[in-house]
Protein backbone atom coordinates (compact mmCIF):
# COMPACT_ATOMS: atom_id res chain seq x y z
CA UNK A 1 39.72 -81.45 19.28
CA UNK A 2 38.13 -80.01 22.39
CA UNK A 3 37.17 -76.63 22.35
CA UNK A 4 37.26 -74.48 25.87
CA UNK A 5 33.67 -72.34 26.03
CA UNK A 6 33.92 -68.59 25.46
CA UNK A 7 34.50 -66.51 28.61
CA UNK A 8 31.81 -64.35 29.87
CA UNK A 9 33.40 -61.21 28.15
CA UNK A 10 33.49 -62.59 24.86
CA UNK A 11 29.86 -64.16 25.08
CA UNK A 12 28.71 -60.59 26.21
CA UNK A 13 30.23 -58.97 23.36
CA UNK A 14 28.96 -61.08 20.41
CA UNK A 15 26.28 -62.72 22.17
CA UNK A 16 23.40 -60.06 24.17
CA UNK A 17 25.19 -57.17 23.38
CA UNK A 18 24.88 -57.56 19.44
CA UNK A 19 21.11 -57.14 19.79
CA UNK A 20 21.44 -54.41 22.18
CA UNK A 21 23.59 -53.06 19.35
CA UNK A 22 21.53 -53.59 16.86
CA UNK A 23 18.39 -51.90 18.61
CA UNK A 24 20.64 -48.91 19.26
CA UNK A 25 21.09 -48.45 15.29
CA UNK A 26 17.52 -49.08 14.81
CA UNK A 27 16.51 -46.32 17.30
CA UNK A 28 18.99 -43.43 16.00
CA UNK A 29 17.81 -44.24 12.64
CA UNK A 30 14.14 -43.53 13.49
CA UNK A 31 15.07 -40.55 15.76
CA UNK A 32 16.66 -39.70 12.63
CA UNK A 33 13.91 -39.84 10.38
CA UNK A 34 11.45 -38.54 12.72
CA UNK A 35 13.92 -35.12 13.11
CA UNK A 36 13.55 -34.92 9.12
CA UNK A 37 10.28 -35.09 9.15
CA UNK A 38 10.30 -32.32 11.79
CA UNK A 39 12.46 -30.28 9.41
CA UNK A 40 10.23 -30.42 6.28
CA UNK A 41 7.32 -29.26 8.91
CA UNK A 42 8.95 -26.73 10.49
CA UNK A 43 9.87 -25.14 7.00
CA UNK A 44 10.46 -21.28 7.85
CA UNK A 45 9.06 -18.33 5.91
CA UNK A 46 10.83 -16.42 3.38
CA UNK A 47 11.85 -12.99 4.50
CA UNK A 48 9.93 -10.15 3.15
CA UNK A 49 12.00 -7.02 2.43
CA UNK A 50 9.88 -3.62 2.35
CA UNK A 51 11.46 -3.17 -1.18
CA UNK A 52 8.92 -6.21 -2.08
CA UNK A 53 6.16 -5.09 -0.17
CA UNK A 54 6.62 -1.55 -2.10
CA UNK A 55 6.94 -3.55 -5.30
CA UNK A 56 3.45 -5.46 -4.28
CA UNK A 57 1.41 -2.29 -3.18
CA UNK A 58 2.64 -0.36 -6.04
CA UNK A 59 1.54 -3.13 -8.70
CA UNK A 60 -1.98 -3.07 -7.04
CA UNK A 61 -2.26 0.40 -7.81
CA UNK A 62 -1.09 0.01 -11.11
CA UNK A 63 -3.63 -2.22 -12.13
CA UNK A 64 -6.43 -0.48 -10.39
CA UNK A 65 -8.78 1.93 -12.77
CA UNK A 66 -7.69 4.73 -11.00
CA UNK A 67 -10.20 7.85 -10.11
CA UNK A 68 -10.67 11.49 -10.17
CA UNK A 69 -9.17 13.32 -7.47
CA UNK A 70 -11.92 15.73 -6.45
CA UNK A 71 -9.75 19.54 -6.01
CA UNK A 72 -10.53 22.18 -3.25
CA UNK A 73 -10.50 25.23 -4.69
CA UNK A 74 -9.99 28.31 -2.24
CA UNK A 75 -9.46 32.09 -3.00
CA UNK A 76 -5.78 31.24 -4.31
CA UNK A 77 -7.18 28.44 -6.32
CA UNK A 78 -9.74 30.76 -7.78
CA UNK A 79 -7.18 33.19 -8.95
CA UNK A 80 -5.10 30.94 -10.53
CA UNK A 81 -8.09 29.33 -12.35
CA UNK A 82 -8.77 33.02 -13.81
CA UNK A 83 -5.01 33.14 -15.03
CA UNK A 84 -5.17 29.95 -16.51
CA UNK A 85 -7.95 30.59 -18.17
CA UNK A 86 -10.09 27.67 -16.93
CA UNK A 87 -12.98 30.03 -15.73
CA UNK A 88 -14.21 34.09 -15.82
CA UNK A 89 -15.56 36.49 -13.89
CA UNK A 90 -19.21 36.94 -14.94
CA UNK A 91 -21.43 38.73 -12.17
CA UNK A 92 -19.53 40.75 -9.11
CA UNK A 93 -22.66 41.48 -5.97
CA UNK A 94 -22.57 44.65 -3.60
CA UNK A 95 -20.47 42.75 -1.04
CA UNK A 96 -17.45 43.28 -3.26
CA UNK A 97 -16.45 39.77 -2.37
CA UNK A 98 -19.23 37.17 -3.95
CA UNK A 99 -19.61 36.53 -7.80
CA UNK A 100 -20.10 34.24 -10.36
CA UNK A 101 -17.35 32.93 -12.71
CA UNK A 102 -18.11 30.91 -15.64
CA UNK A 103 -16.13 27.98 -17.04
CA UNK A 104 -14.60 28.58 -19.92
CA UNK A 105 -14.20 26.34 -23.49
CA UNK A 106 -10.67 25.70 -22.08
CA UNK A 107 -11.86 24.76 -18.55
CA UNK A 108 -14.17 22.38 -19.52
CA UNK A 109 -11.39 20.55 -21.15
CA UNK A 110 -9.62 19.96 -17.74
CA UNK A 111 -12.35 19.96 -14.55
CA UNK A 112 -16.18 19.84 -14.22
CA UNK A 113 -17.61 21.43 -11.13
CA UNK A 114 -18.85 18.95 -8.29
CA UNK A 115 -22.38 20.14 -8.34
CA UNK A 116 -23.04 19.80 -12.47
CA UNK A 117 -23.37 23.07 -14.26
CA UNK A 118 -20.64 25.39 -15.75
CA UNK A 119 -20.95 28.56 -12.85
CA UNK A 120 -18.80 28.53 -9.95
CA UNK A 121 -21.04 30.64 -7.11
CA UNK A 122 -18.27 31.70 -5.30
CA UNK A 123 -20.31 32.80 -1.92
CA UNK A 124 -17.74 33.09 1.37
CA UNK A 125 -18.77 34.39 4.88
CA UNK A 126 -15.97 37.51 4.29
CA UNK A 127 -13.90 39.10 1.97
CA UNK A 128 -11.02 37.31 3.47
CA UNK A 129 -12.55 33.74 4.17
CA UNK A 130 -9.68 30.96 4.62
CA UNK A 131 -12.20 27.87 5.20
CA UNK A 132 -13.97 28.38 1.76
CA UNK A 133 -14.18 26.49 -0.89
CA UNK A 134 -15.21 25.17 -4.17
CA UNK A 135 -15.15 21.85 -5.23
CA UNK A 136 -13.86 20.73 -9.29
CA UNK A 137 -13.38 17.24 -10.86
CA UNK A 138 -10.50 16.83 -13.50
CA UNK A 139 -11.26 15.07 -16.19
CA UNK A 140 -8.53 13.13 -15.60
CA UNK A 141 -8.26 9.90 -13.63
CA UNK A 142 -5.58 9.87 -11.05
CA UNK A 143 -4.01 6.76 -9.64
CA UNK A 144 -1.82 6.41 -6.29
CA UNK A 145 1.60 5.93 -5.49
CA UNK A 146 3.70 3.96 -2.92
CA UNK A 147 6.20 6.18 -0.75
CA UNK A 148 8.18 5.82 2.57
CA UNK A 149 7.22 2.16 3.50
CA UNK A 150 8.34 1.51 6.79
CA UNK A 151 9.97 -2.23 8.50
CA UNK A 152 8.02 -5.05 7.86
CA UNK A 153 6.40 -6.10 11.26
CA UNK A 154 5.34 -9.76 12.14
CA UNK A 155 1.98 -10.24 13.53
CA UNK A 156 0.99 -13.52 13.95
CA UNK A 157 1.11 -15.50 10.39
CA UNK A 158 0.92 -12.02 8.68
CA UNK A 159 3.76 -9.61 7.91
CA UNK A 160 2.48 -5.84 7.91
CA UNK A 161 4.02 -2.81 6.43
CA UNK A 162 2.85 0.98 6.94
CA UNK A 163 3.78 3.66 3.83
CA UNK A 164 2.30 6.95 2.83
CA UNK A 165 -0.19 7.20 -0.49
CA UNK A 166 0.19 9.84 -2.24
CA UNK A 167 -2.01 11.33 -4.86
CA UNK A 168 -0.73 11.07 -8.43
CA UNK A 169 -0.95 14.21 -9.97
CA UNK A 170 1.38 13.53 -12.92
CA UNK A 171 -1.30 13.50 -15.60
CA UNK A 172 -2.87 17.00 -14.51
CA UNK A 173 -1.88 20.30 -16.35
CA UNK A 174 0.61 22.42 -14.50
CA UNK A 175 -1.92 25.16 -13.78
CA UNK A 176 -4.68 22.81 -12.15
CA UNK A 177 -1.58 20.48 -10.37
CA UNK A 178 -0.83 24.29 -9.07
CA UNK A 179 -4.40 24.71 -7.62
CA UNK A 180 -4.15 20.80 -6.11
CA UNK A 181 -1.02 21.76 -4.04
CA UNK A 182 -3.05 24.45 -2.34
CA UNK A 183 -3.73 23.89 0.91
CA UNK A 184 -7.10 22.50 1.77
CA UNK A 185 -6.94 19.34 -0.63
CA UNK A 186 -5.35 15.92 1.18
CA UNK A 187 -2.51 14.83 -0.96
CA UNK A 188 -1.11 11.90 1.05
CA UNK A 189 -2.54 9.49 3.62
CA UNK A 190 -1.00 7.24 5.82
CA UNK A 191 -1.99 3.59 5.19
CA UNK A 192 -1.62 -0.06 6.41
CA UNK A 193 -0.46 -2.97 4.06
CA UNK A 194 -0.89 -7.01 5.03
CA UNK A 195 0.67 -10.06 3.71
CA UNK A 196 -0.29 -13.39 3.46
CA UNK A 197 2.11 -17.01 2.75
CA UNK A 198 0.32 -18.23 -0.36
CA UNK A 199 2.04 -21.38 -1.72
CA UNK A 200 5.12 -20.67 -0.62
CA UNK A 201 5.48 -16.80 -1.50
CA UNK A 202 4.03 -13.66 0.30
CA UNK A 203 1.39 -11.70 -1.49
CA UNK A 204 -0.68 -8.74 -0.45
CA UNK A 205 -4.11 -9.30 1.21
CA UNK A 206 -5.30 -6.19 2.31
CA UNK A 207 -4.49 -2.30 2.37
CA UNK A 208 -6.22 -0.44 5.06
């Protein structure tokens, strides 16, 4: 039996163009593969909501030691010191407006004054001076908290947050948180948070 030779068409199909097909598969397979590969480089960042980056700042202040919170004490401040017992009157001069006030057993228990001692020299320029003051140290450490933390920004690698500090007053008895609230002592500053990806997860590098 005589058999007639495949036409061109037919040679074409299962003859030169099998390898072509074949090299086709072989190339979308590696253009495959090399866009996974491109995938698990170009992995993207997980978001970082402000609600973390409160969370973050707040724990770091948490964990700190805390410290004193030195209080300006102007001619309000004084007054209220004398009603709360925390100092007295001792020595009045001829100016009518300078004297000496002593703390008290009570006082002690709460503040110590800047400069060591237990007399307050109250000395202004005037009988009505509003830049003067006195300086006292509660015994009491004070630590910070987070407030008002803005959108996170992108800069560069980094994400960046800004929030307001604010003293914590909370463990401070009414009558010297009173005399902190007076103007004259800096209860909240403005400050600047950054975040670095560490394994995977953001975590705070700096405050500033």
């Amino acid at each position: 039996m005589q058999f007639e030779p495949l036409p061109v068409f037919y040679r074409a199909v299962y003859g030169g163009n099998v390898k072509n097909g074949v090299r086709m598969q072989a190339l979308a397979v590696l253009a495959l593969a090399s866009a996974g590969w491109v995938a698990v480089g170009c992995k993207t960042a997980p978001v970082l909501t402000s609600d973390q980056a409160r969370t973050m700042i707040q724990a770091k202040y948490d964990q700190d030691q805390g410290a004193p919170f030195d209080v300006s004490v102007n001619d309000r401040g004084m007054q209220q010191g004398v009603a709360a017992k925390y100092w007295v009157g001792t020595r009045r001069y001829p100016n009518g407006y300078w004297g000496d006030f002593k703390l008290t057993d009570d006082g002690k228990k709460v503040v110590k004054l800047a400069g060591g001692g237990d007399v307050i020299q109250w000395r202004p320029d005037g009988p009505s001076d509003p830049k003067y003051v006195i300086v006292v140290v509660p015994l009491v450490v004070s630590h910070f908290k987070t407030r008002d933390v803005g959108d996170v920004q992108t800069i560069g690698d980094t994400r960046v947050v800004t929030y307001m500090e604010d003293v914590n007053l909370d463990g401070m008895p009414a009558p010297l948180e009173a005399i902190a609230q007076n103007p004259g002592n800096k209860l909240s500053t403005q400050r600047q948070a950054t975040f670095v990806l560490n394994n995977g997860a953001w975590t705070l590098q700096s405050v500033e």
